[in-house]
Structures are given as C-alpha cells and as structure tokens.
Protein backbone atom coordinates (compact mmCIF):
# COMPACT_ATOMS: atom_id res chain seq x y z
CA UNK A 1 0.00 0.00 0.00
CA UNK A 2 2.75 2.72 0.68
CA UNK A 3 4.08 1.65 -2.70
CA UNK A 4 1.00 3.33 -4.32
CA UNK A 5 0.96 6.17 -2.68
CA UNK A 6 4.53 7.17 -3.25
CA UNK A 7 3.79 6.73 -6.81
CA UNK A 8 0.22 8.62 -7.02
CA UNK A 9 2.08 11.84 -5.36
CA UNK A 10 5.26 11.81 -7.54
CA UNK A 11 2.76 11.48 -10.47
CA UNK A 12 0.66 14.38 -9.15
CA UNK A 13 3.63 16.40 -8.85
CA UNK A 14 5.25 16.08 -11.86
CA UNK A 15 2.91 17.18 -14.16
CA UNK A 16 1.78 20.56 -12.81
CA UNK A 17 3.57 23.03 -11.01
CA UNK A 18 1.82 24.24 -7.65
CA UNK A 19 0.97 27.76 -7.15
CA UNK A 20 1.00 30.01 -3.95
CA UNK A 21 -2.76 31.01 -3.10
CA UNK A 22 -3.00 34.00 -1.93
CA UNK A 23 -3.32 34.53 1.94
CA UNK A 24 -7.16 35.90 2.22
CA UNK A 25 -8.01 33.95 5.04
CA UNK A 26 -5.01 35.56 7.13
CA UNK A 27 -5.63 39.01 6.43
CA UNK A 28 -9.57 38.96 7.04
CA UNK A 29 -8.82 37.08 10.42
CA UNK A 30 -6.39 40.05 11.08
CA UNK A 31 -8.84 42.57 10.55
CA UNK A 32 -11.80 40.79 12.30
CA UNK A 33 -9.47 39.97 16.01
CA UNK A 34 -10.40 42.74 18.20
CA UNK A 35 -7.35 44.88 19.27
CA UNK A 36 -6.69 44.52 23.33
CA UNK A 37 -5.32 47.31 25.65
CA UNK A 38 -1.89 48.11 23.84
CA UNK A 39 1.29 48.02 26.10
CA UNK A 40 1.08 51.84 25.92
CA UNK A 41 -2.41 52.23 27.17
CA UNK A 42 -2.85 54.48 24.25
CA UNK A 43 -6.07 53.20 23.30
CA UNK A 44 -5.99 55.65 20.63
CA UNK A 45 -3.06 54.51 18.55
CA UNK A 46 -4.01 52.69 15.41
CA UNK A 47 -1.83 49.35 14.39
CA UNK A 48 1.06 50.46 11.84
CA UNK A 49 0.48 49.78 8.42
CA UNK A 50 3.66 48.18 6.40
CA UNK A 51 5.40 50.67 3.96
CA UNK A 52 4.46 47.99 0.96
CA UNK A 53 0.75 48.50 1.17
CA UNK A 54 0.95 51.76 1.16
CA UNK A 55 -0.06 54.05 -1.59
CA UNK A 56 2.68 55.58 -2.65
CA UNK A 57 1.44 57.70 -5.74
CA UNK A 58 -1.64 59.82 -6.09
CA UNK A 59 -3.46 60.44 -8.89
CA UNK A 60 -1.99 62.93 -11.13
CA UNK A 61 -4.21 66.11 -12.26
CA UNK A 62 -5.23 67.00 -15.41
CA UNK A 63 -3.02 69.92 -16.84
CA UNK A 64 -6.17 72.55 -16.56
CA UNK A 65 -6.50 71.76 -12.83
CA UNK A 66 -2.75 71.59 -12.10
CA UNK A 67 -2.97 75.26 -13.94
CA UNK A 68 -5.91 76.38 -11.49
CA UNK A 69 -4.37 75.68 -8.67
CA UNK A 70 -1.22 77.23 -9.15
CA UNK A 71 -2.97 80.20 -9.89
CA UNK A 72 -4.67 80.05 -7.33
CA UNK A 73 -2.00 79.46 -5.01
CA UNK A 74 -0.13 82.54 -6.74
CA UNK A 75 -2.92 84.39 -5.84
CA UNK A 76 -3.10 83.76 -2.04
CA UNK A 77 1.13 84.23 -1.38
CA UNK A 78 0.25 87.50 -3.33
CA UNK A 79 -2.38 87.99 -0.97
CA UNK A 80 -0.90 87.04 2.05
CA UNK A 81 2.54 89.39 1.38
CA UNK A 82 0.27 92.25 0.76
CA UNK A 83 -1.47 92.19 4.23
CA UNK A 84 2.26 91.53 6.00
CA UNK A 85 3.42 94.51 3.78
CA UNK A 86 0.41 96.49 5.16
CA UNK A 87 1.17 95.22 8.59
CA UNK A 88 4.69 96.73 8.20
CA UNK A 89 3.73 99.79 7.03
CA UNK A 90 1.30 100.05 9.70
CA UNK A 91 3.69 99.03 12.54
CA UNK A 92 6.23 101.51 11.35
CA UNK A 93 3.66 104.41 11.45
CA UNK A 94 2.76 103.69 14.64
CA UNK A 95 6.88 103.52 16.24
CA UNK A 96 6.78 107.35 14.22
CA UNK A 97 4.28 108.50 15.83
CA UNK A 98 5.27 107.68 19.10
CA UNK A 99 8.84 109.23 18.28
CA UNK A 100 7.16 112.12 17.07
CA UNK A 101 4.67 112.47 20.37
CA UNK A 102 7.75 111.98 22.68
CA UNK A 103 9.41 114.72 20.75
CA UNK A 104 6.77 116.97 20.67
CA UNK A 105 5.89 116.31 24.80
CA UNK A 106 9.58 116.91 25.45
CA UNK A 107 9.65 120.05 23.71
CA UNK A 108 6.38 121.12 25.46
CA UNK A 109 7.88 120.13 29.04
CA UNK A 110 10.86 122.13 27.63
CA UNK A 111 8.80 125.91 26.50
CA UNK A 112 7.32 125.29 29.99
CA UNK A 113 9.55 125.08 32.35
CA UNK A 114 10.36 127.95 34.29
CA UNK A 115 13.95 129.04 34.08
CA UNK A 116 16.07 131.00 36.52
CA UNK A 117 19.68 131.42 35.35
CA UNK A 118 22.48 131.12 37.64
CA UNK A 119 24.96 134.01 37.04
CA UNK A 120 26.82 133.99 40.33
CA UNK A 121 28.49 129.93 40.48
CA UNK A 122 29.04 130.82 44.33
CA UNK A 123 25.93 130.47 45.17
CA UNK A 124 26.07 126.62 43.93
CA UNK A 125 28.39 126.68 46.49
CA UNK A 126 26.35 127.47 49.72
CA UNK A 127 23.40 125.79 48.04
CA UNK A 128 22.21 122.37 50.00
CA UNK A 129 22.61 119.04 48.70
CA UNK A 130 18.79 118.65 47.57
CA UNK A 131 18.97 121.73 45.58
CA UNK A 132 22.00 120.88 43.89
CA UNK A 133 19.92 117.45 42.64
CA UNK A 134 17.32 119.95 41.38
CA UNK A 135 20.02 121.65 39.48
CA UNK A 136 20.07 120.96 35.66
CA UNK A 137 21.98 122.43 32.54
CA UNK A 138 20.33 123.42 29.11
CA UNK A 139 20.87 125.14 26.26
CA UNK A 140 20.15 128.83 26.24
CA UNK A 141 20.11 129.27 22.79
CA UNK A 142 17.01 127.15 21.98
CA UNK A 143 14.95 127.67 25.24
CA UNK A 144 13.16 131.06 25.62
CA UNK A 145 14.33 132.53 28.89
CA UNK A 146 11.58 133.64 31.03
C-alpha cells in the first residue's frame, strides 16, 4: 500500500507546477481579532500599516487643474505678502508716531519750564545738597528765557 501512494504523489507532482494562493483567510482574520489594551495604554493609537501596502502615488491632475491651482496658489502668497506689507507699514507708522509724540511732549515740558539762570556759580556753592539734585543744565540758545 505505501508503494502506491509514493507513486500517485510523484505522479501528481510532476505534471503541474503548484501555485501560492493568496493569503485571504489571514488578512480577514487580522482585521476581524479585536485589538486589546496596547502596552502603551494608548487606546488611541491605530496598528502600523507596512510601507508595501501603502499608496505611494496619487493620482496625477489634469493639466487645466494643475494650472488652477497654481494660480490660485499665486494668488493667495500674493495675498498674504500684501497684508504683512500692510502690517509693516502700519507698525512703522505707529513707532513714528510715538517718536514724534515723545518729541513733541519733550519740547512742550521744555517751553514750559520755568527758568532761573544762575549768574553767580558761588551760590552753587552754599546751596544744599537737595537743591543741587534739582540743578540741571540746558541750552540757552534754543529755550526762551523767562
């Protein structure tokens, strides 16, 4: 009897050439086990596809779309550098303006002070410590004497 079957299988495998099935039964068993808690406990996390299923290449666009788009990505940087160039503009106005108000509130403090002259430097002398801290120099010239 084991003489018969030895020749039945080297009969059977002679004359056609096996082929590999493919594996459906294994992947639709993968996808249909439920997942348990992952080591992680990032319930969250999906499983890791390998890099061989996955689609590498889109679908290119027709030239008329690919043409759209550009444009219309032209347009938006356009867009967007003409609001940060207004932005600029805007910020710098405002820094000259300040400048300008603390120049003009200087030169108002300035007009109004009162100013008394000090034509004797002895008296600087006998003056007290407080009223030498009170003590400041300007510019005759461009301050109106009062």
């Amino acid at each position: 009897m084991s003489k018969a079957v030895a020749e039945t299988t080297n009969a059977a495998s002679v004359g056609t050439i096996p082929q590999k099935m493919p594996n459906t039964k294994k992947t639709q068993l993968q996808a249909n086990v439920p997942r348990g808690q992952p080591k992680s406990n990032r319930p969250w996390k999906i499983p890791k596809q390998k890099f061989s299923t996955i689609k590498k290449t889109a679908n290119r666009l027709s030239f008329e779309k690919n043409t759209a788009l550009r444009d219309e990505l032209r347009y938006i940087k356009d867009k967007s550098k003409e609001i940060k160039t207004q932005r600029k503009e805007a910020a710098v106005q405002r820094h000259q303006r300040r400048v300008e108000n603390a120049e003009r509130r200087l030169a108002n403090e300035r007009r109004s002070e009162i100013v008394q002259v000090i034509k004797n430097p002895s008296k600087i002398k006998r003056m007290k410590k407080k009223q030498m801290r009170m003590i400041e120099k300007r510019d005759i010239s461009q301050v109106k004497v009062v």
